[in-house]
PDB file of N, CA and C in Angstrom:
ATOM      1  N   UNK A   1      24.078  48.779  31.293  1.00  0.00           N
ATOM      2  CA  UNK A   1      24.978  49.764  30.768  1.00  0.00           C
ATOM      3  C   UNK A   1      25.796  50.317  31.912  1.00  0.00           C
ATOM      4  N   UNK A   2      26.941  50.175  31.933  1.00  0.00           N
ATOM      5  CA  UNK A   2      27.793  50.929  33.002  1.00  0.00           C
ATOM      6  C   UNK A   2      27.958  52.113  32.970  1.00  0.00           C
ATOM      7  N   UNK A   3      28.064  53.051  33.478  1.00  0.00           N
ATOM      8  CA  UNK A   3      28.167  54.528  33.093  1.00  0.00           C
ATOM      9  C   UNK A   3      27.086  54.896  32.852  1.00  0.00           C
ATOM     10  N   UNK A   4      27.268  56.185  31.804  1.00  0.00           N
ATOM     11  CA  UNK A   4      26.758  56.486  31.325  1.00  0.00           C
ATOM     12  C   UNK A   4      26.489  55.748  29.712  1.00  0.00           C
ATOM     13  N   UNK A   5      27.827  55.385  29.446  1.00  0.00           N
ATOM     14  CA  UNK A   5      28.224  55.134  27.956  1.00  0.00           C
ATOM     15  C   UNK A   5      29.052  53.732  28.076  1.00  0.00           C
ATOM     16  N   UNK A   6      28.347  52.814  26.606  1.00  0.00           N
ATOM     17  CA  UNK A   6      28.975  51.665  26.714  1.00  0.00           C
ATOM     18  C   UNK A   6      28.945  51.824  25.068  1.00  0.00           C
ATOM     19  N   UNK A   7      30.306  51.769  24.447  1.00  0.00           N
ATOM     20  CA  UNK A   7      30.299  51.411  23.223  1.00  0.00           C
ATOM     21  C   UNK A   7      29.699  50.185  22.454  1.00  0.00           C
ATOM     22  N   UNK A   8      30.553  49.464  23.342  1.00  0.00           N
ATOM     23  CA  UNK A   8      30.408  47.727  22.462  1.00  0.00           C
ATOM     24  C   UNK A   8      28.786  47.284  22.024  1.00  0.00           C
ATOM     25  N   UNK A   9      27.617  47.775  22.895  1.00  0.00           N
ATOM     26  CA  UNK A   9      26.542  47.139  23.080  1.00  0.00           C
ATOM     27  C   UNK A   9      25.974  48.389  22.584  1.00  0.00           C
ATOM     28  N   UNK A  10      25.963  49.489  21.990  1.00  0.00           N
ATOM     29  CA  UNK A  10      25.767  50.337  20.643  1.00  0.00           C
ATOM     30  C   UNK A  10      25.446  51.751  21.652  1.00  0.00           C
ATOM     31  N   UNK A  11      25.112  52.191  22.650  1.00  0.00           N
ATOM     32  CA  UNK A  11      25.065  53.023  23.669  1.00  0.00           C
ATOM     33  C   UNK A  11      25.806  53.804  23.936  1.00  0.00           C
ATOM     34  N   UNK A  12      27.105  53.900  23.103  1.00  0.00           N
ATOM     35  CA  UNK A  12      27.806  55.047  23.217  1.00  0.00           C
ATOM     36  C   UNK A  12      27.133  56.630  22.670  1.00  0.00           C
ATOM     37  N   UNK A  13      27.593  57.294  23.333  1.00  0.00           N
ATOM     38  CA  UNK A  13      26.761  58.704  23.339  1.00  0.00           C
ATOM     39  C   UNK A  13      25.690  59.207  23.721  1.00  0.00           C
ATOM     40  N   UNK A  14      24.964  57.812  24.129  1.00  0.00           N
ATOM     41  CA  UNK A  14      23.877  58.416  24.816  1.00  0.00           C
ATOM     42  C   UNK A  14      24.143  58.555  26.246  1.00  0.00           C
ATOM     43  N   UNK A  15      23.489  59.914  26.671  1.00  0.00           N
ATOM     44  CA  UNK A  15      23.619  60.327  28.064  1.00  0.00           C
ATOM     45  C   UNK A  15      22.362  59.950  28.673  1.00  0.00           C
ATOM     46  N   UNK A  16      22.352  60.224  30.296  1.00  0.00           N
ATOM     47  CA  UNK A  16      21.220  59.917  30.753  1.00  0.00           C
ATOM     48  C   UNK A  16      20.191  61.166  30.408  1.00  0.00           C
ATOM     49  N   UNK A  17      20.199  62.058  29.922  1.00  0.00           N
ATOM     50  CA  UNK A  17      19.569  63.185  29.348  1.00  0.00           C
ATOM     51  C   UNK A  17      18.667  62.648  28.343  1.00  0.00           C
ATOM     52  N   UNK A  18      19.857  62.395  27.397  1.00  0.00           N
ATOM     53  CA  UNK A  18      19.491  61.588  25.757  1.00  0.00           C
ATOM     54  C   UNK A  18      18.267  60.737  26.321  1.00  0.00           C
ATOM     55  N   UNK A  19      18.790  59.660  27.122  1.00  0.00           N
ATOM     56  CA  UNK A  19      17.548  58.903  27.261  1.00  0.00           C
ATOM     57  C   UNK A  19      16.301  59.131  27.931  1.00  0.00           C
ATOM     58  N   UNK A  20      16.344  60.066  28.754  1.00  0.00           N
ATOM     59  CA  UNK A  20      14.817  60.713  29.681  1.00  0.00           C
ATOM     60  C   UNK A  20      14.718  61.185  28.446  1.00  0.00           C
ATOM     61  N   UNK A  21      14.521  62.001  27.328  1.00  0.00           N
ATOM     62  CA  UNK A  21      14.396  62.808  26.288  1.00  0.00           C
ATOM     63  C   UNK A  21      13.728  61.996  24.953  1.00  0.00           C
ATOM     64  N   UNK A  22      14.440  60.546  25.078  1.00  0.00           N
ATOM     65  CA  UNK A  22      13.722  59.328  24.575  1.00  0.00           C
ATOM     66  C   UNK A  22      12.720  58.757  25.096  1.00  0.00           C
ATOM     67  N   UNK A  23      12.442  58.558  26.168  1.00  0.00           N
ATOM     68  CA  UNK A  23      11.897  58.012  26.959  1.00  0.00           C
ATOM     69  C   UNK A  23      10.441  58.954  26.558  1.00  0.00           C
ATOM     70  N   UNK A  24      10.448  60.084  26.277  1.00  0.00           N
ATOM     71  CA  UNK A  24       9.550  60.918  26.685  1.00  0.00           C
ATOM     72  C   UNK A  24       9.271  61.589  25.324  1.00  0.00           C
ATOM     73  N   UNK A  25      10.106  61.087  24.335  1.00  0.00           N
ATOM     74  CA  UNK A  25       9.249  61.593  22.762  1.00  0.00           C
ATOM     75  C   UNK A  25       8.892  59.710  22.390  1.00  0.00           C
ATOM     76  N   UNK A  26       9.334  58.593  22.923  1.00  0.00           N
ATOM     77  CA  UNK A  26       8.472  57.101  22.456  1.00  0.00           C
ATOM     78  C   UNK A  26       6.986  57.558  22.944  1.00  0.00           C
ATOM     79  N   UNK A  27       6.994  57.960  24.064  1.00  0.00           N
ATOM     80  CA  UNK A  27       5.295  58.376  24.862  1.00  0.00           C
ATOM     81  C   UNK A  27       4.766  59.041  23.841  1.00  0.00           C
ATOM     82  N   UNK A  28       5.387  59.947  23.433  1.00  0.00           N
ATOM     83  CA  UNK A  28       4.405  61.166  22.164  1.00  0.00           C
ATOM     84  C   UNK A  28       4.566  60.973  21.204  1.00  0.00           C
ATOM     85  N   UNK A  29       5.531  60.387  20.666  1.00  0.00           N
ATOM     86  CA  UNK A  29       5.369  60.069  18.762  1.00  0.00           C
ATOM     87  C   UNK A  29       4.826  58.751  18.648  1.00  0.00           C
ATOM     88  N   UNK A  30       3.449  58.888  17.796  1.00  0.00           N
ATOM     89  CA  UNK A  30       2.863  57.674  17.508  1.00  0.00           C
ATOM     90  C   UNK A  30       3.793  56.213  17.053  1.00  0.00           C
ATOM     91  N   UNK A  31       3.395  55.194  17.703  1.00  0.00           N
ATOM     92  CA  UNK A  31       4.561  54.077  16.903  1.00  0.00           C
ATOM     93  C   UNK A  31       4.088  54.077  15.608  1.00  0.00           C
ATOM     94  N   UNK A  32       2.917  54.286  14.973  1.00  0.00           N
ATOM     95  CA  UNK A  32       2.104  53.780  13.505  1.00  0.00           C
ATOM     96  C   UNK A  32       3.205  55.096  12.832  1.00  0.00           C
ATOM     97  N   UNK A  33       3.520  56.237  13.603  1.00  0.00           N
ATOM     98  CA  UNK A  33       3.696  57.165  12.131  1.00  0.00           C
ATOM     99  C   UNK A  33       5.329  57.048  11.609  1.00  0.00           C
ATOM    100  N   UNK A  34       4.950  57.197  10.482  1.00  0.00           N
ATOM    101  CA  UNK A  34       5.813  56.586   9.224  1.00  0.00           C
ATOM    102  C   UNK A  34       6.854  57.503   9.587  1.00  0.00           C
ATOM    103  N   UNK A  35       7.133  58.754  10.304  1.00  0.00           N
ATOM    104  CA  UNK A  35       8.273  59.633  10.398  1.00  0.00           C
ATOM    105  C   UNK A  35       8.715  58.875  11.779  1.00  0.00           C
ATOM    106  N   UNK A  36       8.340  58.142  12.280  1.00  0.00           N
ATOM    107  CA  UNK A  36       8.623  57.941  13.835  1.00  0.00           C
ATOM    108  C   UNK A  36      10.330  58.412  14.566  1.00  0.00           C
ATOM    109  N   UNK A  37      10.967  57.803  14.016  1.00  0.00           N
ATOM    110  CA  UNK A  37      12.204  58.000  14.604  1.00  0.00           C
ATOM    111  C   UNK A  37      12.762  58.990  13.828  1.00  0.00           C
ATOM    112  N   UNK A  38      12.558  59.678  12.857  1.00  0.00           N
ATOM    113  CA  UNK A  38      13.318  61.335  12.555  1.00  0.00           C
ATOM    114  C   UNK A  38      12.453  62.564  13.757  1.00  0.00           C
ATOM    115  N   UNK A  39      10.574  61.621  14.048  1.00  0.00           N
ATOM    116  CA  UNK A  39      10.449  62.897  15.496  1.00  0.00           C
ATOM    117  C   UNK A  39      11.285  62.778  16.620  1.00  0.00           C
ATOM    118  N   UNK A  40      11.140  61.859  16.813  1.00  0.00           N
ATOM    119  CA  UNK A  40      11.652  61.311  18.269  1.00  0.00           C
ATOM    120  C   UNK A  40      13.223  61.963  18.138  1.00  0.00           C
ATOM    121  N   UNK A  41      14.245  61.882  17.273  1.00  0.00           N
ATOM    122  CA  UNK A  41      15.315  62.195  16.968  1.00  0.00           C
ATOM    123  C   UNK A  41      15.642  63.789  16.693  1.00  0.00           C
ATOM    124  N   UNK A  42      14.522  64.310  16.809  1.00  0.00           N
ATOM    125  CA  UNK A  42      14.113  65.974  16.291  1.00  0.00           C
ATOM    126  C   UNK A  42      13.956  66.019  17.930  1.00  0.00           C
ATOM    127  N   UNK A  43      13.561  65.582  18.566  1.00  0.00           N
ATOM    128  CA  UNK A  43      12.772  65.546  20.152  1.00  0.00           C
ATOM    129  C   UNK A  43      14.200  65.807  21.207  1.00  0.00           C
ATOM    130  N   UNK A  44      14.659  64.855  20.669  1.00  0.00           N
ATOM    131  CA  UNK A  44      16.402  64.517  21.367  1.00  0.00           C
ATOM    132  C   UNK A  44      17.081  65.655  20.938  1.00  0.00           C
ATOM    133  N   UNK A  45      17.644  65.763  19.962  1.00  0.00           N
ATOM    134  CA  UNK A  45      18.370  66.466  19.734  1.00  0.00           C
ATOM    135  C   UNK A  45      19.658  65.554  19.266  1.00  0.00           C
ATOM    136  N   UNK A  46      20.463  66.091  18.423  1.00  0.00           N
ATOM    137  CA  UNK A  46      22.061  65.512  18.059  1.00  0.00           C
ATOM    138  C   UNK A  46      21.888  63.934  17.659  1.00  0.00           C
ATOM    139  N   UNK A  47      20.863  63.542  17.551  1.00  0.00           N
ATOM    140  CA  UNK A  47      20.947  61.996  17.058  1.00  0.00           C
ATOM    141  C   UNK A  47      20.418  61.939  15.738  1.00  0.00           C
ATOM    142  N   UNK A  48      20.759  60.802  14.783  1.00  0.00           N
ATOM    143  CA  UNK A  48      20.214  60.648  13.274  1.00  0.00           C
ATOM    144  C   UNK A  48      18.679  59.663  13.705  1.00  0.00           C
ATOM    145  N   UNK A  49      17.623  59.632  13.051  1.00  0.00           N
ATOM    146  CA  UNK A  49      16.737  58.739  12.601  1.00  0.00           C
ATOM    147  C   UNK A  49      17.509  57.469  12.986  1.00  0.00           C
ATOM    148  N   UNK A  50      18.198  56.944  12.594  1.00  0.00           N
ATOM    149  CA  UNK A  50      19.271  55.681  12.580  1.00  0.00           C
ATOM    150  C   UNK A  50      19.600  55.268  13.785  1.00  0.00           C
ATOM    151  N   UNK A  51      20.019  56.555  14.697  1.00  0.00           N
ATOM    152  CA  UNK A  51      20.635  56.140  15.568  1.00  0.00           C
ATOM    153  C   UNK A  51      19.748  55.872  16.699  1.00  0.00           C
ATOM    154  N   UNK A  52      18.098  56.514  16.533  1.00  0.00           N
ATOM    155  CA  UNK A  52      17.887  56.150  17.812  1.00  0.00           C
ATOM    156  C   UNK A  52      16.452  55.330  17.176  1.00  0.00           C
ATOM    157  N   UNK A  53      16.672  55.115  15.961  1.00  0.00           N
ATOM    158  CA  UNK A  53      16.053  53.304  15.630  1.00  0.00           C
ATOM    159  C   UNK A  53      16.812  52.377  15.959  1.00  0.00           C
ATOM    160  N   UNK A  54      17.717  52.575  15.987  1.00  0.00           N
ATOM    161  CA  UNK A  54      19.172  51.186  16.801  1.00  0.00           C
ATOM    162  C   UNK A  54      19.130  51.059  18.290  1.00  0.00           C
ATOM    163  N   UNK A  55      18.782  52.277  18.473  1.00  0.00           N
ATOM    164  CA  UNK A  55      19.253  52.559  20.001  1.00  0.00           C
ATOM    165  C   UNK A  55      17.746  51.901  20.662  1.00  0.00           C
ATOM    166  N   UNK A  56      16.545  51.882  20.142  1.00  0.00           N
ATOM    167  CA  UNK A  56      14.994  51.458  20.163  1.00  0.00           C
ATOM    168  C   UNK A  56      14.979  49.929  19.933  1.00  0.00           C
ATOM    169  N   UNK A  57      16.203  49.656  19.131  1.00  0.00           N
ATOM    170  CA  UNK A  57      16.014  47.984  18.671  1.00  0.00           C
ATOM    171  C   UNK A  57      16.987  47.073  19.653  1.00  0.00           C
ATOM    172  N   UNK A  58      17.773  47.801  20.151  1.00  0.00           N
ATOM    173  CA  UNK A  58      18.761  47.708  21.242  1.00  0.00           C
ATOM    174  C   UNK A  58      18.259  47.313  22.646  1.00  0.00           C
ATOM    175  N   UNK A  59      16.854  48.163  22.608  1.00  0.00           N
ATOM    176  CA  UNK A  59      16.324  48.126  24.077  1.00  0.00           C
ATOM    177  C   UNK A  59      15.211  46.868  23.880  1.00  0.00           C
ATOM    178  N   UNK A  60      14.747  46.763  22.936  1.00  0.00           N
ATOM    179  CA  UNK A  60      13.567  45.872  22.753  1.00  0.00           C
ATOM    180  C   UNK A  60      14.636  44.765  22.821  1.00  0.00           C
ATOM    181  N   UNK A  61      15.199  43.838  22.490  1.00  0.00           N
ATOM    182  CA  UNK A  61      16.628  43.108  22.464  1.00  0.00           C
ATOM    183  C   UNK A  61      17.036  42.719  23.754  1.00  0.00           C
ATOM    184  N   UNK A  62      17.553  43.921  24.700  1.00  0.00           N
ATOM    185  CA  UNK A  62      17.352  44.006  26.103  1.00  0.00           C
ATOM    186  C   UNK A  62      16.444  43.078  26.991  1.00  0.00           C
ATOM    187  N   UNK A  63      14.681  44.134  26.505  1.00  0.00           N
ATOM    188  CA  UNK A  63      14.187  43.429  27.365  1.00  0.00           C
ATOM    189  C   UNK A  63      13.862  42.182  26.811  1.00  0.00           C
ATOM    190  N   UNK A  64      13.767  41.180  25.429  1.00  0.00           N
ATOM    191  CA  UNK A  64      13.692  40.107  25.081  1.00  0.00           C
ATOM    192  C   UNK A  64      14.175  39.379  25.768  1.00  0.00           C
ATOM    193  N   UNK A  65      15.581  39.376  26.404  1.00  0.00           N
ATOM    194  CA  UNK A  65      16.646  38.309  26.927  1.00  0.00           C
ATOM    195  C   UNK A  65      15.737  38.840  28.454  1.00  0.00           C
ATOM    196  N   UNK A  66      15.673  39.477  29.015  1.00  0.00           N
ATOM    197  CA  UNK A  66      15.114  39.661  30.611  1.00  0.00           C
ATOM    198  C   UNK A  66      14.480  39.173  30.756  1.00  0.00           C
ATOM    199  N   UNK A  67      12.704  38.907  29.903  1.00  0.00           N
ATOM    200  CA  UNK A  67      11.884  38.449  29.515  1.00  0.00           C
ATOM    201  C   UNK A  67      12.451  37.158  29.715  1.00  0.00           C
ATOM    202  N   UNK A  68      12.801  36.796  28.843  1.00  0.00           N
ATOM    203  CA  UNK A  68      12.924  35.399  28.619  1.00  0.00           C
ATOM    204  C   UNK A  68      13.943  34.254  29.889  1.00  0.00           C
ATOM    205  N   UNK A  69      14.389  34.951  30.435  1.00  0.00           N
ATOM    206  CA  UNK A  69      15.019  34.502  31.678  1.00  0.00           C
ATOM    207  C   UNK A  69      16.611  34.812  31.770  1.00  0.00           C
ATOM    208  N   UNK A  70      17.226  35.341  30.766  1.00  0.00           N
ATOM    209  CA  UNK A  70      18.724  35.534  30.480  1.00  0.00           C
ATOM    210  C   UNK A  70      18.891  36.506  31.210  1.00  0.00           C
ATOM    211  N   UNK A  71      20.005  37.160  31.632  1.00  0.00           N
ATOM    212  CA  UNK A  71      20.615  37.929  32.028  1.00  0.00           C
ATOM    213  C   UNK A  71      22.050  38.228  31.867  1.00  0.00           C
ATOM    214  N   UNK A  72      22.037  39.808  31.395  1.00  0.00           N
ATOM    215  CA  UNK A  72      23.690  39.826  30.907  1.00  0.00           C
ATOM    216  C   UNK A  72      24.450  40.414  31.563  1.00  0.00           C
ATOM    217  N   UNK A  73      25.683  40.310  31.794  1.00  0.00           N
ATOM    218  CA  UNK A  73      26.437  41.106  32.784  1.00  0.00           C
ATOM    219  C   UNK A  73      28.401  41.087  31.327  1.00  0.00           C
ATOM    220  N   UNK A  74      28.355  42.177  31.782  1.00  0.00           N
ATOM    221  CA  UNK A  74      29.612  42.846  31.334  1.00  0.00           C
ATOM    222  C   UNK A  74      30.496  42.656  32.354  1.00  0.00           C
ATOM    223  N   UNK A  75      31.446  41.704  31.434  1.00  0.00           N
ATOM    224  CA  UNK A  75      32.412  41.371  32.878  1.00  0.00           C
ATOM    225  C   UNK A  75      33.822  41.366  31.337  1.00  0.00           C
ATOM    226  N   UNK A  76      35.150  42.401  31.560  1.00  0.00           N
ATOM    227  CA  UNK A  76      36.133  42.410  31.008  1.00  0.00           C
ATOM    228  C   UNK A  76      35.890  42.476  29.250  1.00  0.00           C
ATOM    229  N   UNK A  77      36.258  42.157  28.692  1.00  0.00           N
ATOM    230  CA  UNK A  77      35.792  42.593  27.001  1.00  0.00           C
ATOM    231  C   UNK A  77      34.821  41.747  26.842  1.00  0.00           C
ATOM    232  N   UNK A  78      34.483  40.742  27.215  1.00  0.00           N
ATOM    233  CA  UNK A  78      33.357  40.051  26.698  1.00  0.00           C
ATOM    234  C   UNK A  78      31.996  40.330  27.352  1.00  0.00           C
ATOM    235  N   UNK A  79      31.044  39.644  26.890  1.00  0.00           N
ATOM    236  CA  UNK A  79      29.552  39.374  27.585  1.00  0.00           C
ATOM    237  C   UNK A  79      29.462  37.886  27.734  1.00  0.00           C
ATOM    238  N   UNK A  80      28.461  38.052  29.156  1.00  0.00           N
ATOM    239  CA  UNK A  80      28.503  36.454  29.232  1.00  0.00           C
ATOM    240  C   UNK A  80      26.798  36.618  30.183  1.00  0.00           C
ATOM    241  N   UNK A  81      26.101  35.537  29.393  1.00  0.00           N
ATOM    242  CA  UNK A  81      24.948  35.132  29.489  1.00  0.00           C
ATOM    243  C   UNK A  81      24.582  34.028  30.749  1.00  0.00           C
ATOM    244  N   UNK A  82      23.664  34.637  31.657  1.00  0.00           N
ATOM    245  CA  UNK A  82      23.556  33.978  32.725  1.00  0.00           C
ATOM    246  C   UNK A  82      21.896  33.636  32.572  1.00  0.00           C
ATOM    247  N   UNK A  83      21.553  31.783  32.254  1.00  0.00           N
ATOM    248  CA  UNK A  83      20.745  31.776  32.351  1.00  0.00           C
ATOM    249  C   UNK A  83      19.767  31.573  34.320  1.00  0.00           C
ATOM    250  N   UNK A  84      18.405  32.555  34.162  1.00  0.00           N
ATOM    251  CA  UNK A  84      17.586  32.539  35.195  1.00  0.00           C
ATOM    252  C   UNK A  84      16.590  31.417  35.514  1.00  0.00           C
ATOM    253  N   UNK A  85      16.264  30.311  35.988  1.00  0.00           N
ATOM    254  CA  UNK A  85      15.081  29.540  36.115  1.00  0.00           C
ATOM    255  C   UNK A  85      13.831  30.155  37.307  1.00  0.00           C
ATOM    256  N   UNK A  86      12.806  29.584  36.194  1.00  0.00           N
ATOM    257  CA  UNK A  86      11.967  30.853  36.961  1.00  0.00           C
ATOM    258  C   UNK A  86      11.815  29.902  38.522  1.00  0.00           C
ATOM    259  N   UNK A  87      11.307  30.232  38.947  1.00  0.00           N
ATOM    260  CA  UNK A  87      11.452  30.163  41.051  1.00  0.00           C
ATOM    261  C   UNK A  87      12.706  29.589  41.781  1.00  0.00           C
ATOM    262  N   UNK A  88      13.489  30.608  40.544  1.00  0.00           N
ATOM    263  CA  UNK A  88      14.738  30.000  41.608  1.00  0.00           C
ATOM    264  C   UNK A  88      14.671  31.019  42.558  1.00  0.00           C
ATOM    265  N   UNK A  89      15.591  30.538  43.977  1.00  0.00           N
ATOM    266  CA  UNK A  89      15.496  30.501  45.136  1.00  0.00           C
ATOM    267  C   UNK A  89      15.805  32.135  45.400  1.00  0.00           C
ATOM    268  N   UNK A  90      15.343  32.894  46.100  1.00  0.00           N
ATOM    269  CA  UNK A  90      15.698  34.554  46.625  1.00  0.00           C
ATOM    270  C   UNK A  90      16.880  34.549  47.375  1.00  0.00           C
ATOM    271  N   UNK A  91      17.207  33.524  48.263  1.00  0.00           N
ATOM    272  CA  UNK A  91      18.351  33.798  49.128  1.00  0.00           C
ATOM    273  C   UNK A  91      19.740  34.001  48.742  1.00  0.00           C
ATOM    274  N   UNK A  92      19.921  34.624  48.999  1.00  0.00           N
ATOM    275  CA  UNK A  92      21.636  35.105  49.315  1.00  0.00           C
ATOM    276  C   UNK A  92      22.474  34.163  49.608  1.00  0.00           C
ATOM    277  N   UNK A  93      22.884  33.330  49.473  1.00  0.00           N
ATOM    278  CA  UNK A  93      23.611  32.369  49.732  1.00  0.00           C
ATOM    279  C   UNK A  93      25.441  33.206  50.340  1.00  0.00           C
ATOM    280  N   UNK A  94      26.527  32.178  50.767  1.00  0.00           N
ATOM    281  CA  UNK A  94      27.433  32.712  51.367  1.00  0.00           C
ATOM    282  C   UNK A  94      28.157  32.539  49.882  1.00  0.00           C
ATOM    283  N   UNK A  95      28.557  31.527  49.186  1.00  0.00           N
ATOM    284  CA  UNK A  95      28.763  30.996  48.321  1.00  0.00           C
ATOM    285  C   UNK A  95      28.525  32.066  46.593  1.00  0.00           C
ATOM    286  N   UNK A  96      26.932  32.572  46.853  1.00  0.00           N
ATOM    287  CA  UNK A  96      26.889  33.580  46.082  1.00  0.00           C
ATOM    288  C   UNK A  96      27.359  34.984  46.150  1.00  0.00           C
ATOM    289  N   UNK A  97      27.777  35.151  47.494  1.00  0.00           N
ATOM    290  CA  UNK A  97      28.476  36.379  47.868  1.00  0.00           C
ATOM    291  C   UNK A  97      29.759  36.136  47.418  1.00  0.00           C
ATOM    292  N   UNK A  98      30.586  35.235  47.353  1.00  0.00           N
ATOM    293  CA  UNK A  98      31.727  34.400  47.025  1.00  0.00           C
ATOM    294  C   UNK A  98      32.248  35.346  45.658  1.00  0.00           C
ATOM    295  N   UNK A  99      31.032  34.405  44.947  1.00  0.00           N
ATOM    296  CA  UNK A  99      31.093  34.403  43.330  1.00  0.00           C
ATOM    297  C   UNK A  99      30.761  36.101  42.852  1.00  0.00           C
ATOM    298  N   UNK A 100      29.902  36.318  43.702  1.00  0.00           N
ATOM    299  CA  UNK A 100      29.770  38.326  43.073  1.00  0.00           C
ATOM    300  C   UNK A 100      30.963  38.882  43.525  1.00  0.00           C
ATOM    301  N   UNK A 101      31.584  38.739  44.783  1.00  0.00           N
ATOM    302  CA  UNK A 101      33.017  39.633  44.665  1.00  0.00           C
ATOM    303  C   UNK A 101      33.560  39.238  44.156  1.00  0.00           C
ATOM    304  N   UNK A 102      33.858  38.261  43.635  1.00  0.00           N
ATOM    305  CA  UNK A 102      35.215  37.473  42.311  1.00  0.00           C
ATOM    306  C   UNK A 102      34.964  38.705  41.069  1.00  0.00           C
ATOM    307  N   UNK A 103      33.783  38.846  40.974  1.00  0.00           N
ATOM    308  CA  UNK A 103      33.346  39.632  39.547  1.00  0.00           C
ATOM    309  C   UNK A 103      34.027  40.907  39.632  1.00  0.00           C
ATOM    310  N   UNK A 104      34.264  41.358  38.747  1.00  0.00           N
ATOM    311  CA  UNK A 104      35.015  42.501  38.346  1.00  0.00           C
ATOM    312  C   UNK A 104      33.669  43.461  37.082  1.00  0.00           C
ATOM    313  N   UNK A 105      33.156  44.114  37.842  1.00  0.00           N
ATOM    314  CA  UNK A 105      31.746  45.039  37.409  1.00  0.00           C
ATOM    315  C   UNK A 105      32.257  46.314  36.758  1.00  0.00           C
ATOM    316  N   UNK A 106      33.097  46.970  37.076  1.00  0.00           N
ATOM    317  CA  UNK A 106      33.608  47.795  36.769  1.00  0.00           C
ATOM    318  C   UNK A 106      34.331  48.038  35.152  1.00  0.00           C
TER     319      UNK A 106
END
């Protein structure tokens, strides 16, 4: 997420507040109970049930692709999927320094 706020990828409006505030009613509201995301959303403040079951399905989603070796990077209106093989190499290459300043992160 760049910023604070990224529309496209459903994260708009949440602040880094919002999310320590999430972060810290998932710890205390049971996952089993049937109200789950109207507490957690009572916890936050200013969000619907909805929004921070999206915003919960958003992150699980997240870490699925990390997990799994993908990696996404926001580069200009699109997304683009960089697959990881696991032991690939740690080094820094000159070549990979190349290719990260070409990128436009911002």
């Amino acid at each position: 997420m760049m910023g604070n706020e990224s529309s496209e990828n459903g994260f708009s409006g949440w602040s880094w507040k919002d999310n320590k505030l999430f972060e810290v009613a998932l710890a205390i509201v049971d996952e089993d109970d049937p109200n789950r995301w109207k507490a957690v959303a009572t916890m936050i403040g200013g969000k619907s049930a909805e929004e921070v079951e999206k915003h919960y399905c958003l992150l699980v989603e997240d870490l699925e692709c990390i997990e799994s070796g993908e990696l996404d990077y926001r580069l200009g209106d699109g997304w683009i999927w960089l697959p990881v093989e696991q032991g690939q190499s740690d080094f820094w290459t000159d070549e990979d320094q190349k290719l990260f300043n070409q990128m436009n992160l911002n």
